[in-house]
C-alpha atoms as a PDB file:
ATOM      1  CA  UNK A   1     -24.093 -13.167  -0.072  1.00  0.00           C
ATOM      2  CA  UNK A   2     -23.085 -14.116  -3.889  1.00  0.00           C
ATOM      3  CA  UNK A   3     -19.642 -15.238  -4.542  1.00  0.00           C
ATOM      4  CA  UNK A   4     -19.379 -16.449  -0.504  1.00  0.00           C
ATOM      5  CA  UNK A   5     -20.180 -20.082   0.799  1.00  0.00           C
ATOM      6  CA  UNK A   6     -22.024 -20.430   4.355  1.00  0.00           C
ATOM      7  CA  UNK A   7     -20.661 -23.129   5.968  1.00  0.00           C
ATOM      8  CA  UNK A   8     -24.230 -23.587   8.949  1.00  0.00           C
ATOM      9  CA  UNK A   9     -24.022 -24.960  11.806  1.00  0.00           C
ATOM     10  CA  UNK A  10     -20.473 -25.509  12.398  1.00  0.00           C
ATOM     11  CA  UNK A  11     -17.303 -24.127  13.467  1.00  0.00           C
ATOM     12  CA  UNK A  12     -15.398 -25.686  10.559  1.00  0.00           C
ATOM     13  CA  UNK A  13     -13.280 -22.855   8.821  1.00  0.00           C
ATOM     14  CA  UNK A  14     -15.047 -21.899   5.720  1.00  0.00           C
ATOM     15  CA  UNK A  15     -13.652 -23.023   2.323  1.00  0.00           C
ATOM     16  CA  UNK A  16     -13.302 -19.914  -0.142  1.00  0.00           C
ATOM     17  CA  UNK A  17     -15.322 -19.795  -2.871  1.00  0.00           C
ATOM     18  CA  UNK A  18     -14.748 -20.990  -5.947  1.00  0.00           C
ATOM     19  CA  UNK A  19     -11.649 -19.678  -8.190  1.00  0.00           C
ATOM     20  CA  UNK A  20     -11.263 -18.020  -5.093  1.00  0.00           C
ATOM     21  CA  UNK A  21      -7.471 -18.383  -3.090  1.00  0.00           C
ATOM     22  CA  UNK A  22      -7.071 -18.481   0.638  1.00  0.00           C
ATOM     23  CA  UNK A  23      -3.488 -18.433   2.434  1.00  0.00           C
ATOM     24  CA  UNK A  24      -5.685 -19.063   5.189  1.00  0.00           C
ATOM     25  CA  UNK A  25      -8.722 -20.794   6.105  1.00  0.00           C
ATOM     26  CA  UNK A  26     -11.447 -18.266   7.680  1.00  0.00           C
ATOM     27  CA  UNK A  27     -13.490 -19.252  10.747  1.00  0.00           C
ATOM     28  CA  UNK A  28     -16.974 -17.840  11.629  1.00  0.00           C
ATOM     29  CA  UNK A  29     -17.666 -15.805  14.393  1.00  0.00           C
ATOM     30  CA  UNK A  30     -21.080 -13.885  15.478  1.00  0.00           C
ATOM     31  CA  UNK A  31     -20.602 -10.338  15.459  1.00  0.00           C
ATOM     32  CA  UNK A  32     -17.649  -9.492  18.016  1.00  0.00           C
ATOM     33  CA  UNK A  33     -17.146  -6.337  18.074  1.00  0.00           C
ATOM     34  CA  UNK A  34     -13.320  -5.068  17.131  1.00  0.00           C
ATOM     35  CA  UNK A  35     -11.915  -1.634  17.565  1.00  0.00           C
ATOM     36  CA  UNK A  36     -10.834   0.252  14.316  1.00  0.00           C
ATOM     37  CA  UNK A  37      -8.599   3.217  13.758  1.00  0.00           C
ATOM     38  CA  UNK A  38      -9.137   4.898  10.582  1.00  0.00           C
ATOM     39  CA  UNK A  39      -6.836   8.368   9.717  1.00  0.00           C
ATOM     40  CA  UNK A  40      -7.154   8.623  13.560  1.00  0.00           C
ATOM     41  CA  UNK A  41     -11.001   7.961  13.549  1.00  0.00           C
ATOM     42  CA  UNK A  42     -12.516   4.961  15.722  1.00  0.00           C
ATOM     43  CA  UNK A  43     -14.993   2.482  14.486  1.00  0.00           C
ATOM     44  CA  UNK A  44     -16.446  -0.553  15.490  1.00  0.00           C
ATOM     45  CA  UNK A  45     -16.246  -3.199  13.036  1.00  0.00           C
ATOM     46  CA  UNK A  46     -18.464  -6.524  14.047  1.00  0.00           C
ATOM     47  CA  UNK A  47     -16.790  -9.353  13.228  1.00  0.00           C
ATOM     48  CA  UNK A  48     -18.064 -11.857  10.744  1.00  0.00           C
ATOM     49  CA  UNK A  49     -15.163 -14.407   9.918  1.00  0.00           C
ATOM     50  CA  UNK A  50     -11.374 -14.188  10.530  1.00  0.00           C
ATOM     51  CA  UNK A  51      -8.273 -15.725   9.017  1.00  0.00           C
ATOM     52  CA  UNK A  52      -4.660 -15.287  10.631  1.00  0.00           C
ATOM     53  CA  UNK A  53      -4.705 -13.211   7.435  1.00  0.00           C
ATOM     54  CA  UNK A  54      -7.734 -10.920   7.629  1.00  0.00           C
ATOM     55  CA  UNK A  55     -11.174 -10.576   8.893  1.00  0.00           C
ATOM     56  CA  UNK A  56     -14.541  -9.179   7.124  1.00  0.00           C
ATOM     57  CA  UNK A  57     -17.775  -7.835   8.818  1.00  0.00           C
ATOM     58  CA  UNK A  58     -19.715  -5.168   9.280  1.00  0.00           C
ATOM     59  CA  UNK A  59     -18.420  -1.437  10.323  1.00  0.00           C
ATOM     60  CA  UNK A  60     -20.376   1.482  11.770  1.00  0.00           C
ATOM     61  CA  UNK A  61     -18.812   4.044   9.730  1.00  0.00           C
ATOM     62  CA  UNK A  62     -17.356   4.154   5.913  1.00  0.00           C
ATOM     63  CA  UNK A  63     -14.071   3.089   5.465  1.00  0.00           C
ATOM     64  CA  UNK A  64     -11.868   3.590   1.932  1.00  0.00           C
ATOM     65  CA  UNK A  65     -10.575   0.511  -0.051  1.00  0.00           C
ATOM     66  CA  UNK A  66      -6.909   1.016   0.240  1.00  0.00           C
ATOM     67  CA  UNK A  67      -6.862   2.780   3.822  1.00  0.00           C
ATOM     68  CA  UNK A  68      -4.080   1.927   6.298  1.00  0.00           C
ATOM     69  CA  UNK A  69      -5.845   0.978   9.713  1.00  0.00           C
ATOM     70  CA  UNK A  70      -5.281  -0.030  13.473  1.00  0.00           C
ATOM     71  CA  UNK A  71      -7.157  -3.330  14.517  1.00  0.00           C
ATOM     72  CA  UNK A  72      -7.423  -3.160  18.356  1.00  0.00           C
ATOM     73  CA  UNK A  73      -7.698  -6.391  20.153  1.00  0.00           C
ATOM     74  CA  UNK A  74      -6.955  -5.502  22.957  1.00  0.00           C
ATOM     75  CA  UNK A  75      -5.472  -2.071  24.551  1.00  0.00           C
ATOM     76  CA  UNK A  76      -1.748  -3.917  24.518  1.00  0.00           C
ATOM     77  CA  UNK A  77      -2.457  -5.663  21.429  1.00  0.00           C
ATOM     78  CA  UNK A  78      -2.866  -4.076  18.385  1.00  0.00           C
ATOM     79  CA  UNK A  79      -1.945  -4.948  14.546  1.00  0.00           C
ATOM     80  CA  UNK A  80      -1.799  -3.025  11.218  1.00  0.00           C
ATOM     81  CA  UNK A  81      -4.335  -4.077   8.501  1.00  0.00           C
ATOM     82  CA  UNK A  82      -5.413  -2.678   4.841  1.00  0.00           C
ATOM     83  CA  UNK A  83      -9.393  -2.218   3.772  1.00  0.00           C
ATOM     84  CA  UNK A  84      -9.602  -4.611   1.246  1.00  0.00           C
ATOM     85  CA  UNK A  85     -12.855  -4.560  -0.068  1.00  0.00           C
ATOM     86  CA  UNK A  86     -16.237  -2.559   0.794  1.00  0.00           C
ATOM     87  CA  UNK A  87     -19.505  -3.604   0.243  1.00  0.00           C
ATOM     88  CA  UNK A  88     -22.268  -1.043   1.628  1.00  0.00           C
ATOM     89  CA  UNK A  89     -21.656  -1.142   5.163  1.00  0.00           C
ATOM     90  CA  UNK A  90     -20.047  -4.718   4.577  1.00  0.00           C
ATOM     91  CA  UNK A  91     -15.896  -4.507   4.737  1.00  0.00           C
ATOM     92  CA  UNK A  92     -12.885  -6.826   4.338  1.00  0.00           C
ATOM     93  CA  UNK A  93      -9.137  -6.362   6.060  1.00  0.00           C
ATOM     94  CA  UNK A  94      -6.270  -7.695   5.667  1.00  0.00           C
ATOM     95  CA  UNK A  95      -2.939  -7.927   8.197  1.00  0.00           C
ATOM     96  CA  UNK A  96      -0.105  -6.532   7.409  1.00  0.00           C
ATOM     97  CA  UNK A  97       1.127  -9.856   9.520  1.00  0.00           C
ATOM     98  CA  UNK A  98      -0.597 -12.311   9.598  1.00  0.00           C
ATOM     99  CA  UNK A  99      -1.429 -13.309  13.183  1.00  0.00           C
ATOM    100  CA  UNK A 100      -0.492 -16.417  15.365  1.00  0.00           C
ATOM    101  CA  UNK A 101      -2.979 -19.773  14.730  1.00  0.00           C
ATOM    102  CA  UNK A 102      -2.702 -20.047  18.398  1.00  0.00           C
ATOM    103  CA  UNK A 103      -4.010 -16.391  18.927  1.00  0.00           C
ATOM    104  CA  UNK A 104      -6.670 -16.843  16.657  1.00  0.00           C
ATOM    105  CA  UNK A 105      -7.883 -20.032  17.782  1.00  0.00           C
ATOM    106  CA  UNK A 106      -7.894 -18.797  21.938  1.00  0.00           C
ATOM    107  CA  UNK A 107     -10.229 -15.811  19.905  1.00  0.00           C
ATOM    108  CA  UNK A 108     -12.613 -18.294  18.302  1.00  0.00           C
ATOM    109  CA  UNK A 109     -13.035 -20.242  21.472  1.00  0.00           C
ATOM    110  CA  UNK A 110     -14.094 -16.600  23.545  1.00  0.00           C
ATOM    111  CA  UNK A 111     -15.832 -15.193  20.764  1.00  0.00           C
ATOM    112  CA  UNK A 112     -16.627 -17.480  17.942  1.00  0.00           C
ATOM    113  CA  UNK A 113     -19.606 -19.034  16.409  1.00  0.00           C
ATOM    114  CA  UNK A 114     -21.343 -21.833  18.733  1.00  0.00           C
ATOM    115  CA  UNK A 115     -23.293 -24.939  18.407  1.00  0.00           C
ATOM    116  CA  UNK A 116     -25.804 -25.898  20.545  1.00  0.00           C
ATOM    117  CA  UNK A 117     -27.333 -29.176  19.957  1.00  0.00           C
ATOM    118  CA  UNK A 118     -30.334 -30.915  21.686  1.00  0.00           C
ATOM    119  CA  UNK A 119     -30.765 -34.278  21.957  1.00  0.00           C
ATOM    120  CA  UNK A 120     -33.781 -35.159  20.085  1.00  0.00           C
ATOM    121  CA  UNK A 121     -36.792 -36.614  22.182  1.00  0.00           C
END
């Protein structure tokens, strides 16, 4: 995707692109599923990369730059996030807090991007 730097097969954050500011560093994940409330709608948005700031990746159903939305992690855990940006089917969020590095992290290590490596024969 222009204007966004793959960072393969690793599960190094990924460094934002260039002329482009990060308060934090993103890390990949492969399509986790989150729960999104949207003017009292639910949609699934599969998650691409998240930040203790925000998260991007790809939702089910349109969403509006600007919209005020629930992110559900969990039934007892839920934050506040804006749509940042929308590309096709292809959004960005941002909290409205950010969230804990330690929350994040336990998140990656469930449901983040994995390398498998073989020993060569």
């Amino acid at each position: 995707m222009p204007g966004r730097e793959q960072n393969p097969g690793t599960t190094a954050p990924v460094a934002a692109a260039s002329g482009e500011a990060r308060a934090h560093p993103r890390v990949p994940f492969q399509g986790y599923p989150l729960e999104v409330i949207a003017k009292g709608r639910s949609c699934s948005v599969r998650v691409r990369d998240l930040s203790c700031g925000g998260f991007s990746g790809i939702c089910d159903e349109a969403l509006d730059v600007g919209a005020f939305v629930t992110v559900c992690f969990a039934d007892d855990h839920q934050v506040f996030a804006w749509v940042r940006w929308v590309r096709l089917m292809n959004v960005g969020l941002m909290f409205a807090e950010p969230l804990a590095p330690g929350f994040v992290r336990r998140l990656h290590r469930g449901h983040g991007t994995f390398v498998t490596v073989r020993p060569r024969q």
